[in-house]
N, C-alpha and C. Protein backbone atom coordinates (compact mmCIF):
# COMPACT_ATOMS: atom_id res chain seq x y z
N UNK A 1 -76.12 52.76 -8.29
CA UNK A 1 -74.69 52.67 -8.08
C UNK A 1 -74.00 52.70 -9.44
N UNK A 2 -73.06 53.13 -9.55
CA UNK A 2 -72.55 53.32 -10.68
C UNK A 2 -71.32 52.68 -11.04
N UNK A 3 -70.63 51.53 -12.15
CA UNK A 3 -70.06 50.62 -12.03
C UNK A 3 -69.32 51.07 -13.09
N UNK A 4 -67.96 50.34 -13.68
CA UNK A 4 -67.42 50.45 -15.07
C UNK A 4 -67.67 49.16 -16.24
N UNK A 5 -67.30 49.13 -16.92
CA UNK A 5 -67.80 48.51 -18.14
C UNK A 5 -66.64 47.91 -18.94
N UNK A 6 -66.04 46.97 -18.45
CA UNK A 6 -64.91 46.38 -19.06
C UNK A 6 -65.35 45.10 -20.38
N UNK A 7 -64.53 45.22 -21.23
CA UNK A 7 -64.65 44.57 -22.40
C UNK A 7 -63.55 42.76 -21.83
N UNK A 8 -63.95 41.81 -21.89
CA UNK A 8 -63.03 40.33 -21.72
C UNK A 8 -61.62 40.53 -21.52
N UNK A 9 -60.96 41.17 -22.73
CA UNK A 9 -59.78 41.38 -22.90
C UNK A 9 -59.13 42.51 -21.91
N UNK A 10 -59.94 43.02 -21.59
CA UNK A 10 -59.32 44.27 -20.06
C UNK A 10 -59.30 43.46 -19.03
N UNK A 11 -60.67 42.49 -18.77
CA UNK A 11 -60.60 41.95 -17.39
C UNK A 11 -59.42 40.83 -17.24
N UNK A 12 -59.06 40.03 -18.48
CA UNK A 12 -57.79 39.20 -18.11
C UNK A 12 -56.34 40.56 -18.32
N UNK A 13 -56.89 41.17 -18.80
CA UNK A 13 -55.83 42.05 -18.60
C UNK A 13 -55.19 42.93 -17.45
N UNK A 14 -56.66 43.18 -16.82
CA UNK A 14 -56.76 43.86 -15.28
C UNK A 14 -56.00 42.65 -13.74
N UNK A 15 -57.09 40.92 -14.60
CA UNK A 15 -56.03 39.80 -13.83
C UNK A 15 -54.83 39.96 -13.54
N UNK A 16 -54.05 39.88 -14.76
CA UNK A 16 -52.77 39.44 -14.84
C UNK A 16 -52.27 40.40 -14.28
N UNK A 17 -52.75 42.01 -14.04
CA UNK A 17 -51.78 43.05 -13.23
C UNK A 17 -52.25 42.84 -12.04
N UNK A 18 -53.06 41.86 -11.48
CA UNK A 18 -53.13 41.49 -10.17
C UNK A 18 -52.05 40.66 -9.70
N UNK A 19 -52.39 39.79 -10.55
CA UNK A 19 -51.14 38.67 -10.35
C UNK A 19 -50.12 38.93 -10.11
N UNK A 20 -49.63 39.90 -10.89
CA UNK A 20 -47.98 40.17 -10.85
C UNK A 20 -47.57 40.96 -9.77
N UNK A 21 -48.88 41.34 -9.40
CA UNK A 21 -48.77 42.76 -8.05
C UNK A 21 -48.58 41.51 -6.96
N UNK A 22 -49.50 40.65 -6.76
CA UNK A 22 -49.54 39.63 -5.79
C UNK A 22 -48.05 39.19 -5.93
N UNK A 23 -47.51 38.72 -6.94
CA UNK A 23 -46.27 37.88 -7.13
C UNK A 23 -45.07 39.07 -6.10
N UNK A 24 -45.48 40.22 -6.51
CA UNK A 24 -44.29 41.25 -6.02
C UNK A 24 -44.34 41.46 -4.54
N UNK A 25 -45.75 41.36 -4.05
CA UNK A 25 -45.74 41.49 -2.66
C UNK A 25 -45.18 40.17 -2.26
N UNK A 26 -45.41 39.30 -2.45
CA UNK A 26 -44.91 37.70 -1.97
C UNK A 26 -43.86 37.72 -1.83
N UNK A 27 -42.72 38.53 -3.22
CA UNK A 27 -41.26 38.35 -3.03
C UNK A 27 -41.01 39.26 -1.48
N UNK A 28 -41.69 40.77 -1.82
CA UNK A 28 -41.54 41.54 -0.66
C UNK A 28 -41.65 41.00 0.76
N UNK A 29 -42.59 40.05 1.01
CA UNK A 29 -42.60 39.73 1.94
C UNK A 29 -41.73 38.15 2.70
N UNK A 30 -41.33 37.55 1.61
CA UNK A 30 -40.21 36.51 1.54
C UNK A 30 -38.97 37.29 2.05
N UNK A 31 -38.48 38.39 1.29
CA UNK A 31 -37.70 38.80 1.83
C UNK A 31 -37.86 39.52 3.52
N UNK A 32 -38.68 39.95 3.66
CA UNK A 32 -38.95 40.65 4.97
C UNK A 32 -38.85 39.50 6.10
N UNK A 33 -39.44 38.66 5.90
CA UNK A 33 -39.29 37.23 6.66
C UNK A 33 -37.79 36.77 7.07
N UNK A 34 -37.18 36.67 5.71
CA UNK A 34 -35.74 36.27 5.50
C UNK A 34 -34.73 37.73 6.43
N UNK A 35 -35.35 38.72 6.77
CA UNK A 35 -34.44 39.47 7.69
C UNK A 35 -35.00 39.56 8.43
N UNK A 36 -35.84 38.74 8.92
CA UNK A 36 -36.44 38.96 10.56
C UNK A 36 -35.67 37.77 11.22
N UNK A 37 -35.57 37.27 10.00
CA UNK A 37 -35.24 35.53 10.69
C UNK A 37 -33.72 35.77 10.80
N UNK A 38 -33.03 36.79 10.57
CA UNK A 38 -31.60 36.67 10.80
C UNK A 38 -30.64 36.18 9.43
N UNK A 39 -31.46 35.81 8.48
CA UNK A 39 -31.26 35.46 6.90
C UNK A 39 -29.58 36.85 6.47
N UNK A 40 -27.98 36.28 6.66
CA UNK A 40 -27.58 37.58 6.41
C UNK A 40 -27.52 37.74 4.89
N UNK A 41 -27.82 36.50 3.58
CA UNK A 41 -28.27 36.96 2.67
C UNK A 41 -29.68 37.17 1.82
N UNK A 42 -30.30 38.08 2.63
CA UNK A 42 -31.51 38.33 2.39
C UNK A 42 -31.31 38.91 0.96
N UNK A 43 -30.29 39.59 0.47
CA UNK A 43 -30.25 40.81 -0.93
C UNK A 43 -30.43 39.81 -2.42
N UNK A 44 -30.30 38.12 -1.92
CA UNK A 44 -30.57 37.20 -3.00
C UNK A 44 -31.87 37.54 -3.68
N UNK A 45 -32.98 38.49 -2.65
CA UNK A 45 -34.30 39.05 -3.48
C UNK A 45 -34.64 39.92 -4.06
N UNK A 46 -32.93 40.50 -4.25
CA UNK A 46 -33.32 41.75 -4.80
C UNK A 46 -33.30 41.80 -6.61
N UNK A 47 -32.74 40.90 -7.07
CA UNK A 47 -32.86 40.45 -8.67
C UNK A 47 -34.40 39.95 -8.84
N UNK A 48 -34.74 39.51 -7.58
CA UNK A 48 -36.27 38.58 -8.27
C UNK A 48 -37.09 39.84 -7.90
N UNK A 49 -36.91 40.83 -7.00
CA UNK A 49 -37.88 42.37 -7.10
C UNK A 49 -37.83 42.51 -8.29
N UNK A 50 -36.49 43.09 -8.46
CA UNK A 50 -36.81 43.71 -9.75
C UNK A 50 -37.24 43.09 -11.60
N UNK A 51 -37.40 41.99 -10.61
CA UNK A 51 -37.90 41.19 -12.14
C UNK A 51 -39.55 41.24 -11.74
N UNK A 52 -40.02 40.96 -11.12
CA UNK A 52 -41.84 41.22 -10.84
C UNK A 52 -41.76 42.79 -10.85
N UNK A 53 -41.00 43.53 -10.50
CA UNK A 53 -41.17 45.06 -10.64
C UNK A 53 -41.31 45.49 -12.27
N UNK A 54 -40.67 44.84 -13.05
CA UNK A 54 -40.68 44.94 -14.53
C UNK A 54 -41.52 43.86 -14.98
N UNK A 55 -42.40 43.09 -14.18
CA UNK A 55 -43.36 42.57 -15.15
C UNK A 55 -44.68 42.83 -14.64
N UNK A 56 -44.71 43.69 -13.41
CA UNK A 56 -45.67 44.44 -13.08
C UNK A 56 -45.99 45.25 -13.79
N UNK A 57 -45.56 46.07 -13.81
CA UNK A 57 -44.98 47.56 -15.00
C UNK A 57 -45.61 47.07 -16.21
N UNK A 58 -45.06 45.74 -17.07
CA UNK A 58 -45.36 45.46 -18.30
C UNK A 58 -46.75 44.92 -18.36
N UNK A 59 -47.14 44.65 -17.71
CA UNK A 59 -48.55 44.51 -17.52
C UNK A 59 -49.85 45.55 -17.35
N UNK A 60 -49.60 46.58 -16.21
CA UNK A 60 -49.84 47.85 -16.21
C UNK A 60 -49.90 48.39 -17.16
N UNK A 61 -48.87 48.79 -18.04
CA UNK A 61 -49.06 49.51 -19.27
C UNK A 61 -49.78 48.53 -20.59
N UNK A 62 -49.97 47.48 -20.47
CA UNK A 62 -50.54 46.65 -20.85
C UNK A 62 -51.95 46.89 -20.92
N UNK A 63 -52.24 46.96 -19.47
CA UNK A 63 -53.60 47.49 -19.36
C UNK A 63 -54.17 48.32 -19.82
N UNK A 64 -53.25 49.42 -19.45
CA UNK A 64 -53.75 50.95 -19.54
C UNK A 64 -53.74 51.10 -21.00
N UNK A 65 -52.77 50.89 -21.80
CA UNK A 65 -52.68 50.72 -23.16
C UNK A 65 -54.00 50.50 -24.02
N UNK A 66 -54.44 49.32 -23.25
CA UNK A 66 -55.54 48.66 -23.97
C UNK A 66 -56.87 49.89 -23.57
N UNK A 67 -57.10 49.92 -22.29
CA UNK A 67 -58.06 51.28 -21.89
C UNK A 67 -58.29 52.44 -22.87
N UNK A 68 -56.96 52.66 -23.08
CA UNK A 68 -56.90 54.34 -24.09
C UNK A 68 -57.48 53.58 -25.33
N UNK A 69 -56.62 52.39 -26.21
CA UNK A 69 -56.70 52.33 -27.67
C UNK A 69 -58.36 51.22 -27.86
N UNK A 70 -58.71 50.57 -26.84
CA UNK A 70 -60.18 50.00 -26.84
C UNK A 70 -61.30 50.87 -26.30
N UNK A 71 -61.41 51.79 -25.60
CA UNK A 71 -62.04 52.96 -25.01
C UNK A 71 -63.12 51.93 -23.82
N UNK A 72 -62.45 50.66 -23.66
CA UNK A 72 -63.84 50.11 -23.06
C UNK A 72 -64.00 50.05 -21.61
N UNK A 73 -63.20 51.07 -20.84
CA UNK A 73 -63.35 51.29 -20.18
C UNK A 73 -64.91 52.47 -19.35
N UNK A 74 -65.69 52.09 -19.67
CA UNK A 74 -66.56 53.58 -19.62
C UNK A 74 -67.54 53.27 -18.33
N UNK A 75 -68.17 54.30 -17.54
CA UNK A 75 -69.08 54.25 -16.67
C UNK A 75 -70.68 53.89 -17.03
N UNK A 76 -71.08 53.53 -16.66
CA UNK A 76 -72.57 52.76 -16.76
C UNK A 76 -73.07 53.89 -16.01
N UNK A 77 -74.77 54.45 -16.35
CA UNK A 77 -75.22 55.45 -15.37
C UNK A 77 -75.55 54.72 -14.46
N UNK A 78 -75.66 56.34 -13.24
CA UNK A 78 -75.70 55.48 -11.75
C UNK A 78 -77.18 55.05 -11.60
N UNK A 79 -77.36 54.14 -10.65
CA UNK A 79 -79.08 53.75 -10.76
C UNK A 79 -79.77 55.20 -10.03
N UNK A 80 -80.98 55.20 -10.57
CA UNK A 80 -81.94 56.26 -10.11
C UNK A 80 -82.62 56.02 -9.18
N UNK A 81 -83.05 56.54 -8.00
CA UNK A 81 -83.93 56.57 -7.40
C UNK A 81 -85.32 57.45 -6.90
């Protein structure tokens, strides 16, 4: 099977763009709640989207950043059989 090869600093790096992805769905779905429930100011979530939307993002490129300029992203060969 053939796996990738992350260096420490990618994998808390790969974390934290979890996190923030998690944080964004949570708002997404706070709000979705808040207009099911009849909430008529549900749009109070739309400043906190776009603040996990921009620290999603900053994280992401965070990542990816690190991928290109650490190269430690690389494939391991696949096992033989």
């Amino acid at each position: 099977m053939t796996s990738i090869i992350y260096c420490q600093e990618a994998r808390e790096l790969l974390d934290a763009l979890g996190e923030t992805i998690r944080d964004l769905i949570k708002l997404h779905e706070e709000q979705f709640q808040s207009l099911v429930g009849g909430d008529l100011d549900s749009t109070r979530f739309d400043p906190l989207i776009h603040m996990a939307n921009e620290r999603k993002h900053k994280a992401k490129y965070a990542y990816l950043h690190h991928l290109e300029i650490h190269g430690c992203s690389k494939f391991d060969e696949p096992d033989k059989m």
